[in-house]
C-alpha atoms as a PDB file:
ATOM      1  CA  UNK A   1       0.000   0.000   0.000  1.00  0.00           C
ATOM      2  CA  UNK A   2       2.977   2.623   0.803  1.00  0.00           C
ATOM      3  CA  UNK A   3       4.982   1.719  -2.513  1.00  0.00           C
ATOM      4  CA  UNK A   4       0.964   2.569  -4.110  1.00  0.00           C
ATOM      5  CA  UNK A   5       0.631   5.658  -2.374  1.00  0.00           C
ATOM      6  CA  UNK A   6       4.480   6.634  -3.131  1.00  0.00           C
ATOM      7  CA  UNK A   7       3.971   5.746  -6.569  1.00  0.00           C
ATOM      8  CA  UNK A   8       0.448   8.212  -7.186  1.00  0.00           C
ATOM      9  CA  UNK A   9       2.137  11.208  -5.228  1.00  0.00           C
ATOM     10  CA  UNK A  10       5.330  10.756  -7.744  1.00  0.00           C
ATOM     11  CA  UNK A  11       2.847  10.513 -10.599  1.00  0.00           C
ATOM     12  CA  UNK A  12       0.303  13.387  -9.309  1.00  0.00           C
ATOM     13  CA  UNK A  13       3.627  16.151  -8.537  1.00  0.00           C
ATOM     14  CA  UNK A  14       5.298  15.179 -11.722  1.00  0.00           C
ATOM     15  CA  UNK A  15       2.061  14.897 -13.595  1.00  0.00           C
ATOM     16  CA  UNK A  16       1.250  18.869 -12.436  1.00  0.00           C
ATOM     17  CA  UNK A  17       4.845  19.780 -13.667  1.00  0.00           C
ATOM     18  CA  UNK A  18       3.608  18.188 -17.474  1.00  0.00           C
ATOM     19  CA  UNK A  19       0.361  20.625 -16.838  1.00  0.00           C
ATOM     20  CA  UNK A  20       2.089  23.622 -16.310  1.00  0.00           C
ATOM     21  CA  UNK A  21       4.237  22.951 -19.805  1.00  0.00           C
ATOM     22  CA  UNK A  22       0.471  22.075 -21.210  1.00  0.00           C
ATOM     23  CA  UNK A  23      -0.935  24.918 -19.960  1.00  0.00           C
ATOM     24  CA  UNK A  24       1.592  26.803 -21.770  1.00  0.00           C
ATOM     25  CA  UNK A  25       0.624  25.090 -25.075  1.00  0.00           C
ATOM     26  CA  UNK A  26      -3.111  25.130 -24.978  1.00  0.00           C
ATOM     27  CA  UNK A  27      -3.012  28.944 -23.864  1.00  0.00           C
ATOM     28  CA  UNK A  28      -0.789  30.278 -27.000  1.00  0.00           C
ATOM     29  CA  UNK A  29      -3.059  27.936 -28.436  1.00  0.00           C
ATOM     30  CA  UNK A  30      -6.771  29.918 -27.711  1.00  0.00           C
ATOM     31  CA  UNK A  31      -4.199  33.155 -28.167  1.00  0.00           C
ATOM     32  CA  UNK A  32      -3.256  32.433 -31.943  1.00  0.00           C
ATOM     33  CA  UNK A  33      -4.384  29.075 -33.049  1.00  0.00           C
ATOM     34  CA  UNK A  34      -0.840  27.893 -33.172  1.00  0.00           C
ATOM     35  CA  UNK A  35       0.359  24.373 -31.764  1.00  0.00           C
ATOM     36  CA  UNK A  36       3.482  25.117 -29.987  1.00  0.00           C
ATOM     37  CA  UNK A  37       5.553  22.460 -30.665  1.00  0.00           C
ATOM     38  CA  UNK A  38       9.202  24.963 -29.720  1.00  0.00           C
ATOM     39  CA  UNK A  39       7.604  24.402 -25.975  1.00  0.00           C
ATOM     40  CA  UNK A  40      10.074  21.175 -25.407  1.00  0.00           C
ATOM     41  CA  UNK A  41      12.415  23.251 -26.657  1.00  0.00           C
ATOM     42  CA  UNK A  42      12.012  26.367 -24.741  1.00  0.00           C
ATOM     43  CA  UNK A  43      12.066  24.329 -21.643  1.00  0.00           C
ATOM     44  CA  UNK A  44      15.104  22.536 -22.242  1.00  0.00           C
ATOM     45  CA  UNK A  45      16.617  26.242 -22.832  1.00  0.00           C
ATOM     46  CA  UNK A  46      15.557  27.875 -20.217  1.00  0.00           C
ATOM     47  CA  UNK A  47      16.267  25.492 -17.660  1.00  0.00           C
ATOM     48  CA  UNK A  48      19.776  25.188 -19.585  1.00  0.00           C
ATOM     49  CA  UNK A  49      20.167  29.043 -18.467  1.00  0.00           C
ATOM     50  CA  UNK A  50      19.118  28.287 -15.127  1.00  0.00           C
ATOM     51  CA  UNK A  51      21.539  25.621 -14.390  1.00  0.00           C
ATOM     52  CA  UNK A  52      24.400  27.000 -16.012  1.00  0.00           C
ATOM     53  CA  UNK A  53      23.816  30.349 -14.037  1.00  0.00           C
ATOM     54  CA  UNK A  54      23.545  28.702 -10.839  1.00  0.00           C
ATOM     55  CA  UNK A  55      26.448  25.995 -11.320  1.00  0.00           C
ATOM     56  CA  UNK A  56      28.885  26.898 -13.496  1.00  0.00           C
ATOM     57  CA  UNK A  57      28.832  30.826 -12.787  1.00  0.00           C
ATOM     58  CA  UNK A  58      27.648  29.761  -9.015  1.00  0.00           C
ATOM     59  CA  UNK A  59      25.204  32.495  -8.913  1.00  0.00           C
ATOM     60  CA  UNK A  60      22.476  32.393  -6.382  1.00  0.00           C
ATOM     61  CA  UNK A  61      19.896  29.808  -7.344  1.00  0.00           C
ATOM     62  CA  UNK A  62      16.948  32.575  -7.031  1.00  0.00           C
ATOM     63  CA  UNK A  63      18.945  34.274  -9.354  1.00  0.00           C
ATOM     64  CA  UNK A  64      19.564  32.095 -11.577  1.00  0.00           C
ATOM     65  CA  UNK A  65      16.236  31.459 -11.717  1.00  0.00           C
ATOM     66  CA  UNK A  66      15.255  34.972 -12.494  1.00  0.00           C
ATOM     67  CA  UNK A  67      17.665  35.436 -15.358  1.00  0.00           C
ATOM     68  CA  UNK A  68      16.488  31.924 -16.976  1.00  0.00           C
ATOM     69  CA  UNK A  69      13.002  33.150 -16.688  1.00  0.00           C
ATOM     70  CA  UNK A  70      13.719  36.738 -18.190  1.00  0.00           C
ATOM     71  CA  UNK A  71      15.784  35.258 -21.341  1.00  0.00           C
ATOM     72  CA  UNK A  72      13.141  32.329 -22.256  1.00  0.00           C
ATOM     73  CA  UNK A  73       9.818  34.948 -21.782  1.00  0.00           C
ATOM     74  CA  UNK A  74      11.997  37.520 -23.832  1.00  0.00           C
ATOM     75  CA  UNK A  75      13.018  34.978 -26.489  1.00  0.00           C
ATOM     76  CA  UNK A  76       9.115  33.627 -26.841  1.00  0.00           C
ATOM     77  CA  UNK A  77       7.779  37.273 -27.501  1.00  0.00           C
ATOM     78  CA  UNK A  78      10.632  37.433 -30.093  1.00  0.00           C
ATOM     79  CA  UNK A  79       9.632  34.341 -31.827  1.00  0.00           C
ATOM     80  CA  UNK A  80       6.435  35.086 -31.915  1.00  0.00           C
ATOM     81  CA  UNK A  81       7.093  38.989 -32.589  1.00  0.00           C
ATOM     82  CA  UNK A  82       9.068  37.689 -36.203  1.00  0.00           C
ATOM     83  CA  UNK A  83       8.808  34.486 -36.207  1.00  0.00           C
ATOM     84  CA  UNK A  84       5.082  33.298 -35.740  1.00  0.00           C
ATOM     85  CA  UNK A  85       3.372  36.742 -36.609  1.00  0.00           C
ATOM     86  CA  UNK A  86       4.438  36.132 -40.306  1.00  0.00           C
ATOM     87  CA  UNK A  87       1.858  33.171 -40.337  1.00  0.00           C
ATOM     88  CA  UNK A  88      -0.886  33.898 -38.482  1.00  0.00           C
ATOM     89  CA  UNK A  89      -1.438  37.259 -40.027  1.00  0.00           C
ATOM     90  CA  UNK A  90      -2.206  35.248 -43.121  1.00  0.00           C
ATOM     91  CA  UNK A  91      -3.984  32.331 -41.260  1.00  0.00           C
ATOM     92  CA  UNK A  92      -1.539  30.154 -42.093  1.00  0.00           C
ATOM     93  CA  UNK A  93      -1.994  28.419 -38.563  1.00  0.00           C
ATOM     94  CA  UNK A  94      -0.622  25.411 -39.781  1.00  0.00           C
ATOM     95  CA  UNK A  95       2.115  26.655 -41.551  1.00  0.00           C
ATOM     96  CA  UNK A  96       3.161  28.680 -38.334  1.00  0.00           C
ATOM     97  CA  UNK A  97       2.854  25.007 -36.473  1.00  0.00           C
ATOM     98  CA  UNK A  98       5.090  23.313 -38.900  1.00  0.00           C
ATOM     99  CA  UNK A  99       7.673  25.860 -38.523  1.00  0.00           C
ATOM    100  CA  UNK A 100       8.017  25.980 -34.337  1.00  0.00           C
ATOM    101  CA  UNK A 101       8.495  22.005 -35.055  1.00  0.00           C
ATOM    102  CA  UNK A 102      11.592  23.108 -36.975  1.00  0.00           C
ATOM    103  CA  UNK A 103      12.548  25.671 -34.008  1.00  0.00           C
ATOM    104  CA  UNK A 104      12.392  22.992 -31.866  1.00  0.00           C
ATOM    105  CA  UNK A 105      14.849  20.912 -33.835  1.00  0.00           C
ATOM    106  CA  UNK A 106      17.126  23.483 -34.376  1.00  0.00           C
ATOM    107  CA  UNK A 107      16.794  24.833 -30.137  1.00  0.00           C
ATOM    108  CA  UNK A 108      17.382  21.417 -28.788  1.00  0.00           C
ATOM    109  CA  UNK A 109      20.057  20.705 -31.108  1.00  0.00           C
ATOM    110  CA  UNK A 110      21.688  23.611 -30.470  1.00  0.00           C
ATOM    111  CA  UNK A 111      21.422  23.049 -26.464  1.00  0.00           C
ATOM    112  CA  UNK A 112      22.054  19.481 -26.962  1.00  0.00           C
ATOM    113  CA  UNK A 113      25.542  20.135 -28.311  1.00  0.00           C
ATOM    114  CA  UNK A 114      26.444  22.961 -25.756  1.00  0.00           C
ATOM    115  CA  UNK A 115      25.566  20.132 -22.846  1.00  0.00           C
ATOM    116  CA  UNK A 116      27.448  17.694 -24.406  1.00  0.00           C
ATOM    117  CA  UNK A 117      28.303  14.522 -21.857  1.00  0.00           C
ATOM    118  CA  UNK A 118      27.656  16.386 -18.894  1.00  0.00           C
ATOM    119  CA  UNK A 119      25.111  16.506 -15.936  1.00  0.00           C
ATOM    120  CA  UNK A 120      24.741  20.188 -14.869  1.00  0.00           C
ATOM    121  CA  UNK A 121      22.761  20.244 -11.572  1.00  0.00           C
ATOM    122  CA  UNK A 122      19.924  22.859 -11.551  1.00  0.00           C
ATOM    123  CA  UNK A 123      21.583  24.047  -7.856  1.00  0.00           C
ATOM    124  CA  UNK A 124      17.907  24.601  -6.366  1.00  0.00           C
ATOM    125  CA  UNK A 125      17.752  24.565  -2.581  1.00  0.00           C
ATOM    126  CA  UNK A 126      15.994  21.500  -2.018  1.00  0.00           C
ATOM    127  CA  UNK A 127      18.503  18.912  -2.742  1.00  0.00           C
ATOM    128  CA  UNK A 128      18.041  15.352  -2.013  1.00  0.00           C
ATOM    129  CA  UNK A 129      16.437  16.124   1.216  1.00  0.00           C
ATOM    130  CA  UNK A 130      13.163  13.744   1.547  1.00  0.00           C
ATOM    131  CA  UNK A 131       9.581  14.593   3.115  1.00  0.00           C
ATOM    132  CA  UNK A 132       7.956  11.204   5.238  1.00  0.00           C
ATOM    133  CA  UNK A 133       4.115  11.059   6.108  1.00  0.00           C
ATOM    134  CA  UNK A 134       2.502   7.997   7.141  1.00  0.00           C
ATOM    135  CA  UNK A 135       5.354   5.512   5.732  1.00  0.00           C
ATOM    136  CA  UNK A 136       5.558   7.378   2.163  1.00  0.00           C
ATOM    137  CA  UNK A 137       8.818   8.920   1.889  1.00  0.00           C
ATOM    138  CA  UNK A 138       8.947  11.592  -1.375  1.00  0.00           C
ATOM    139  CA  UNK A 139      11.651  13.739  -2.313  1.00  0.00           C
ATOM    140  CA  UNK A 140      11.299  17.587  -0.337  1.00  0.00           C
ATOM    141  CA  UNK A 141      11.857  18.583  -4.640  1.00  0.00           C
ATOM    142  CA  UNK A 142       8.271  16.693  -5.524  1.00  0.00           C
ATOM    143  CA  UNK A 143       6.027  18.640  -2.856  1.00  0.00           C
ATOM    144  CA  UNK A 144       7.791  21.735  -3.386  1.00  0.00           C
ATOM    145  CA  UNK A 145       7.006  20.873  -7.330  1.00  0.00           C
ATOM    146  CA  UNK A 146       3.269  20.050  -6.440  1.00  0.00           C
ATOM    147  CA  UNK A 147       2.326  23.070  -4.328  1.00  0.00           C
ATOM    148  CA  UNK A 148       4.234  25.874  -7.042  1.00  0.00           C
ATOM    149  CA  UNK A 149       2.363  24.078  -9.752  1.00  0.00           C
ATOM    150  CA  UNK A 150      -0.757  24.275  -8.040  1.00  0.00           C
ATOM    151  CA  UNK A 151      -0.568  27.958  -7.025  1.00  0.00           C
ATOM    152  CA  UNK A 152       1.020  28.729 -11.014  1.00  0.00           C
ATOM    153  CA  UNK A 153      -2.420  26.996 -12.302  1.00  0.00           C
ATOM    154  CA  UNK A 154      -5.292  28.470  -9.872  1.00  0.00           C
ATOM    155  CA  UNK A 155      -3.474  32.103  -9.928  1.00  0.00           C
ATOM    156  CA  UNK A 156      -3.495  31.915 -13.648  1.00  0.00           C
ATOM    157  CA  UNK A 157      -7.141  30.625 -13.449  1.00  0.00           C
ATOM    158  CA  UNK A 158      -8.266  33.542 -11.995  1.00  0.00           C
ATOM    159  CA  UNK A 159      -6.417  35.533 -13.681  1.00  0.00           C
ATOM    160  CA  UNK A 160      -7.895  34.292 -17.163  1.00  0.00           C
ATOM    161  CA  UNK A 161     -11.327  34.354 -15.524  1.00  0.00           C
ATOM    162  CA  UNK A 162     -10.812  37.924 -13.693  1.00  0.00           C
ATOM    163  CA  UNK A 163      -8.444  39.873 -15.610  1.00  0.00           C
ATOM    164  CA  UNK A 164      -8.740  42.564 -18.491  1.00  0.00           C
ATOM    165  CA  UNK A 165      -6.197  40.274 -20.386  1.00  0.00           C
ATOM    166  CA  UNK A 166      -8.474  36.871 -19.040  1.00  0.00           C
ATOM    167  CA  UNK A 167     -11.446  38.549 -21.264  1.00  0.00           C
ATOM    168  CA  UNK A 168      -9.081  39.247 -24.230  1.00  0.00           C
ATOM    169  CA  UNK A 169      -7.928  36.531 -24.265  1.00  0.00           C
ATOM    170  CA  UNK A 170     -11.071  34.372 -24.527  1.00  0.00           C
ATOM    171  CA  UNK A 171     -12.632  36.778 -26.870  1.00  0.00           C
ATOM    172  CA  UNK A 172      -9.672  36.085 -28.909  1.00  0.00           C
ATOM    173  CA  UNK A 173      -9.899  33.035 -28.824  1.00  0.00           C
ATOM    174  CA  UNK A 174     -13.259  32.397 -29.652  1.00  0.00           C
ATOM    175  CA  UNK A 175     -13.959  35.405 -32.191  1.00  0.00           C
ATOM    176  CA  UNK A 176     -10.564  36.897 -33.324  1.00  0.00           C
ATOM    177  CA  UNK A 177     -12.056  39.008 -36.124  1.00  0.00           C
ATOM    178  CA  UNK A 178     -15.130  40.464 -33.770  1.00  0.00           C
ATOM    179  CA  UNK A 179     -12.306  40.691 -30.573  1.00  0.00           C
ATOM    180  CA  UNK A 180     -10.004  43.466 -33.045  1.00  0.00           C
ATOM    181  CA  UNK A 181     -13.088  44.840 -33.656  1.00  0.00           C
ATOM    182  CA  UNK A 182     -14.104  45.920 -30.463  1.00  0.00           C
ATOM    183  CA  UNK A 183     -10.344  47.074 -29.867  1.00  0.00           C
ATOM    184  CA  UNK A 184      -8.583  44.057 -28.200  1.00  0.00           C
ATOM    185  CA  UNK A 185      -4.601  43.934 -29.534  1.00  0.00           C
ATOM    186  CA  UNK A 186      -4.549  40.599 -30.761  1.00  0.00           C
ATOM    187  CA  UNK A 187      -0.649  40.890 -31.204  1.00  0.00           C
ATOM    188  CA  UNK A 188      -0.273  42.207 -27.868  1.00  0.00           C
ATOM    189  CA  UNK A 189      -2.068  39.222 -26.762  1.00  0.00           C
ATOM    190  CA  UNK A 190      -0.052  36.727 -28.907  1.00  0.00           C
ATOM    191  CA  UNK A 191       2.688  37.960 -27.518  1.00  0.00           C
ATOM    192  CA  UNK A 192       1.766  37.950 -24.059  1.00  0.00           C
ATOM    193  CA  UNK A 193       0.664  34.665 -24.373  1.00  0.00           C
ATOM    194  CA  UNK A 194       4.259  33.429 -25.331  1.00  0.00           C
ATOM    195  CA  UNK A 195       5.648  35.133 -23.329  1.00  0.00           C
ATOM    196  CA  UNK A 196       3.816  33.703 -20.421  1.00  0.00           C
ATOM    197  CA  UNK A 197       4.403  29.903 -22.006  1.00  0.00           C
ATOM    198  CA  UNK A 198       7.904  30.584 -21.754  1.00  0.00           C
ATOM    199  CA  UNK A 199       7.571  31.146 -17.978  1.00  0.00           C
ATOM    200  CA  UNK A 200       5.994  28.511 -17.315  1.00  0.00           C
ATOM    201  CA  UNK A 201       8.115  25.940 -18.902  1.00  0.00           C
ATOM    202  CA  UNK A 202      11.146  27.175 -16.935  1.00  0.00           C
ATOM    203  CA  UNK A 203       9.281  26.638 -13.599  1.00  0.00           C
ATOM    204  CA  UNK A 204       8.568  23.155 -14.774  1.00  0.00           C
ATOM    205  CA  UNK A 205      12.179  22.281 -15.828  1.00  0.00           C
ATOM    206  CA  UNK A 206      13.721  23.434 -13.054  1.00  0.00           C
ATOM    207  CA  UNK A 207      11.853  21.025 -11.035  1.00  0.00           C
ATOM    208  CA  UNK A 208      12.102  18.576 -13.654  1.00  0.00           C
ATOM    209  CA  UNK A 209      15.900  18.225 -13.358  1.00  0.00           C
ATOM    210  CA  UNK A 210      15.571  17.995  -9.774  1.00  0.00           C
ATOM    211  CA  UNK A 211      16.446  15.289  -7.125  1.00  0.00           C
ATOM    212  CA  UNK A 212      16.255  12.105  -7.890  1.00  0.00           C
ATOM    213  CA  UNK A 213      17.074  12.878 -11.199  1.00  0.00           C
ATOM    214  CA  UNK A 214      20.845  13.614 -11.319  1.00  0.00           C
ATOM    215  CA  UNK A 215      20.384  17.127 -13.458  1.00  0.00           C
ATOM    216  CA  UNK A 216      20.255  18.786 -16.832  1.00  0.00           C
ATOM    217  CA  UNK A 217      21.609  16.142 -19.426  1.00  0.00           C
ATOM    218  CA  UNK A 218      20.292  15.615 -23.089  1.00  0.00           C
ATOM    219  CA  UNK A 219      17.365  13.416 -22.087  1.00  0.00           C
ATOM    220  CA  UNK A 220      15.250  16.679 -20.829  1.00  0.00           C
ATOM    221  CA  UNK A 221      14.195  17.313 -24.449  1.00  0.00           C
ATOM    222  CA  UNK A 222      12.283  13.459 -24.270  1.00  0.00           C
ATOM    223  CA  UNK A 223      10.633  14.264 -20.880  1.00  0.00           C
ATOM    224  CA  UNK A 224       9.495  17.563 -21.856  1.00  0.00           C
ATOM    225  CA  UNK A 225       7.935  16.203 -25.029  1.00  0.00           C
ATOM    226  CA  UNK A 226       5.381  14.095 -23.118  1.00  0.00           C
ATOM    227  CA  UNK A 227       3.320  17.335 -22.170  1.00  0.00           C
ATOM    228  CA  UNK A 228       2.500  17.550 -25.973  1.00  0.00           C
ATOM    229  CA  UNK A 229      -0.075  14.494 -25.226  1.00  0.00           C
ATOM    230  CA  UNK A 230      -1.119  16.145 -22.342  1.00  0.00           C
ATOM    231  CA  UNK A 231      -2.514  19.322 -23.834  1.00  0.00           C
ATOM    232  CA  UNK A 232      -4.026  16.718 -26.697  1.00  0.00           C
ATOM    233  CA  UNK A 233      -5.611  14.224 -23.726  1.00  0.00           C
ATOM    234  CA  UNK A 234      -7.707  17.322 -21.867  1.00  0.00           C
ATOM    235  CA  UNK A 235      -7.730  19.462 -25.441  1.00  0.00           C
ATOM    236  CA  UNK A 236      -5.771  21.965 -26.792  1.00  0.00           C
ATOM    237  CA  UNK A 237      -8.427  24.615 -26.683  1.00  0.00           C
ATOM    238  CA  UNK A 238      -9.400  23.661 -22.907  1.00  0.00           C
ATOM    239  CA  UNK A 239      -7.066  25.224 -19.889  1.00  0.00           C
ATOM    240  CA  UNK A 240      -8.887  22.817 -17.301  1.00  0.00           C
ATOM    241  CA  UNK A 241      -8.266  20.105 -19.645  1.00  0.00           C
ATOM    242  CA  UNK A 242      -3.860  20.460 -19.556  1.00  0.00           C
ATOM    243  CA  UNK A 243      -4.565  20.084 -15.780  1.00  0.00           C
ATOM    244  CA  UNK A 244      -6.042  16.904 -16.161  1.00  0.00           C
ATOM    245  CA  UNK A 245      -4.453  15.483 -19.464  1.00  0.00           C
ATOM    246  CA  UNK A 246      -0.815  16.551 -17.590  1.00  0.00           C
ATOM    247  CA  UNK A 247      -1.919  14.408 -14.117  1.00  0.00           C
ATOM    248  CA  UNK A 248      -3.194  11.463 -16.487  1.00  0.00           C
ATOM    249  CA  UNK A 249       0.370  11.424 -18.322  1.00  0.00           C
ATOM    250  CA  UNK A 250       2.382  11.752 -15.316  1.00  0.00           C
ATOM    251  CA  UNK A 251       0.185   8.572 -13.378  1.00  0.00           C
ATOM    252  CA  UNK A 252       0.388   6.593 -16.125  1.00  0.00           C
ATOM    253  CA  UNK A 253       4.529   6.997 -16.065  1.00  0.00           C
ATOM    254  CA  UNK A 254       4.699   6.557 -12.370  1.00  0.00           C
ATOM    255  CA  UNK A 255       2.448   3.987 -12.494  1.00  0.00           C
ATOM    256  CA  UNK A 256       4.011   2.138 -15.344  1.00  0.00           C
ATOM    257  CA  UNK A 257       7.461   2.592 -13.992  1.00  0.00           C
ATOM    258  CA  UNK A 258       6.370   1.934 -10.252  1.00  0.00           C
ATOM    259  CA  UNK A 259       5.200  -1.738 -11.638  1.00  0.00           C
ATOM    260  CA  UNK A 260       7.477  -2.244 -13.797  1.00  0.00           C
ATOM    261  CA  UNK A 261       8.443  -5.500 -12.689  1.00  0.00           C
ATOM    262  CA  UNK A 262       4.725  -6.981 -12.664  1.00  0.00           C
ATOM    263  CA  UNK A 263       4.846  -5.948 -16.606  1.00  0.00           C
ATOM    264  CA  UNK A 264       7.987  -7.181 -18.120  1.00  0.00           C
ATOM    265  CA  UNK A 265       6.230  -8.957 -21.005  1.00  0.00           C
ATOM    266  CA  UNK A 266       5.214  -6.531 -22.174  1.00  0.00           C
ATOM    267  CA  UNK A 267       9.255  -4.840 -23.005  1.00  0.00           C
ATOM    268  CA  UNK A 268      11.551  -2.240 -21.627  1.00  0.00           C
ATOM    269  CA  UNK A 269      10.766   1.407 -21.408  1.00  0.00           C
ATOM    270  CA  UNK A 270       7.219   1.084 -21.371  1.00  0.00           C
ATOM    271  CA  UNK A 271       6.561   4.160 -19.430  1.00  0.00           C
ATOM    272  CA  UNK A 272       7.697   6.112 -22.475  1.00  0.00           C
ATOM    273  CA  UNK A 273       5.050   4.843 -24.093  1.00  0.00           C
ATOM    274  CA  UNK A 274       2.303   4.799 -21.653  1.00  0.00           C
ATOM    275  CA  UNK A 275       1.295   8.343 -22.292  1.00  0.00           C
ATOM    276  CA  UNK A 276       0.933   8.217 -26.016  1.00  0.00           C
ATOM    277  CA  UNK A 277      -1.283   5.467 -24.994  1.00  0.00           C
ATOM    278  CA  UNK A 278      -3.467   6.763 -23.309  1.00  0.00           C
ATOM    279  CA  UNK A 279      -3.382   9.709 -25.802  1.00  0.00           C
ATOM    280  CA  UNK A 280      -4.849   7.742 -28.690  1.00  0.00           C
ATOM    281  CA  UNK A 281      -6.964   6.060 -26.251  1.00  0.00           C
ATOM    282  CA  UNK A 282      -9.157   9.195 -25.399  1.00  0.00           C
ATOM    283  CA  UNK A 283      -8.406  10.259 -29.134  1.00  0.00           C
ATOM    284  CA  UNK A 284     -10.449   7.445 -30.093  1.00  0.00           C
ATOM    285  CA  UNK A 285     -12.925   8.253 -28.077  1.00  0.00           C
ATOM    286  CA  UNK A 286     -13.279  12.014 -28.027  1.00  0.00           C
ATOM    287  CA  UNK A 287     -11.248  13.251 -31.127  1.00  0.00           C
ATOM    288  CA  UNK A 288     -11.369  16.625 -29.560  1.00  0.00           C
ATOM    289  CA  UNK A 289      -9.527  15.782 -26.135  1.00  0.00           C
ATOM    290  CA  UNK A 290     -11.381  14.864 -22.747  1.00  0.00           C
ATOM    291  CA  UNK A 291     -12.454  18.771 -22.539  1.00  0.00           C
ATOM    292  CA  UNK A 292     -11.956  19.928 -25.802  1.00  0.00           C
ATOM    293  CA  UNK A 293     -14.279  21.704 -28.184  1.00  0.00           C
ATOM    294  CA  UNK A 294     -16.242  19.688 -30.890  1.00  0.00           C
ATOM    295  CA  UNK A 295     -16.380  21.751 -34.142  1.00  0.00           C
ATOM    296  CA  UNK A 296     -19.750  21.481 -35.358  1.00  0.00           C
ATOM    297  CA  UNK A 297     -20.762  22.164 -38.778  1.00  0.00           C
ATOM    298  CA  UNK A 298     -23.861  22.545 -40.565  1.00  0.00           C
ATOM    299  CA  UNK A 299     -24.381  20.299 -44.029  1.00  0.00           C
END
């Protein structure tokens, strides 16, 4: 029952770290109709900043932190400023898709081959120190990852649902033409949008890399990639539904992993897989994600 209840908190505070990278998908998403597929990317660079900040210049990790967050939410509002704009002021959504995929490429590549061999530790303040409650022992890093990612989604709840930007944004996203209209900035947006993305997938790296993993290495590119079935399991146009498609991916890798043992048959490195599983699993079922939108059309 304890290796159980280990197994679900590992796969519920990793699982909110994939919904924070979906969020950041399905929001530039309803902001521009563009499927962010740079986001691995992004991540893997910003936490790259982060680390290298922090360990090999040994600046404070809150620092470090700070500067990583800066450069990635600056270098998003570029992209999108000259990179993504191009498209989508043609409504060549797809076309603008296509071409992050090729950012992505060239971002991790380009990170990839300034890591090298090495393990750079992220240097946050947690450590390997561990947290026990009623026989589960979890690492200090996952709780610390569980309760940011929980205040990063409800504040930015309310702030969608509250804000001046909240309303833009929605009214972008569901009438883009009628939004400029009545004087909304859809640019401004956009860009805001990105730029907020960008944040987000720092936070989540930087816990990511954390105790028990050993650091930042090559592989963060892979992990990062699995909240791209996340954002397609609860819907790309549905914020609620990265929450829930990121907490679905990250139990089914825990669980997979935690029982590894009991499903040998079935091959090695099965909780790679596991979430693209249960991706085309709900796909099947509800083409437009668990609490996506169905397009309706009249014949």
């Amino acid at each position: 029952m304890n290796h159980l209840l280990t197994v679900v908190v590992t796969g519920v505070s990793v699982g909110s770290l994939y919904a924070l990278v979906a969020l950041g998908i399905v929001i530039v998403y309803k902001s521009s109709a563009v499927v962010n597929l740079a986001q691995p990317s992004l991540l893997m660079l910003g936490t790259f900043v982060v680390a290298s900040a922090a360990t090999v210049h040994d600046l404070p990790f809150w620092l470090a932190l700070l500067i990583g967050l800066i450069f990635t939410v600056a270098l998003s509002v570029l992209i999108e400023k000259f990179l993504v704009r191009r498209f989508t002021r043609h409504n060549a959504v797809v076309a603008a898709s296509v071409m992050t995929l090729g950012l992505d490429f060239a971002l991790v590549t380009e990170v990839d081959r300034r890591i090298g061999a090495r393990i750079i530790p992220a240097g946050d303040p947690w450590g390997s120190e561990t947290f026990s409650l009623l026989g589960v022992t979890v690492p200090a890093i996952r709780i610390a990852a569980l309760a940011v990612s929980l205040l990063f989604l409800v504040g930015f709840h309310l702030w969608l649902q509250r804000s001046d930007f909240g309303i833009a944004m929605r009214a972008t996203a569901e009438r883009p033409d009628t939004a400029a209209l009545m004087g909304v900035r859809l640019g401004v947006v956009a860009a805001t949008a990105w730029g907020v993305s960008g944040a987000l997938a720092v936070v989540a790296g930087v816990f990511l890399v954390g105790f028990p993993s050993p650091g930042l290495d090559t592989s963060l590119g892979d992990v990062a990639l699995r909240a791209l079935p996340a954002a397609i399991i609860g819907g790309l146009d549905s914020t609620t539904g990265a929450v829930v498609g990121g907490l679905l991916v990250g139990l089914s890798e825990a669980l997979v992993l935690g029982y590894h043992a009991d499903l040998a048959f079935l091959g090695q490195g099965l909780e790679v897989v596991a979430p693209y599983v249960v991706m085309l699993a709900v796909l099947v079922w509800r083409p437009a994600g668990l609490f996506g939108t169905q397009e309706v059309r009249r014949v």
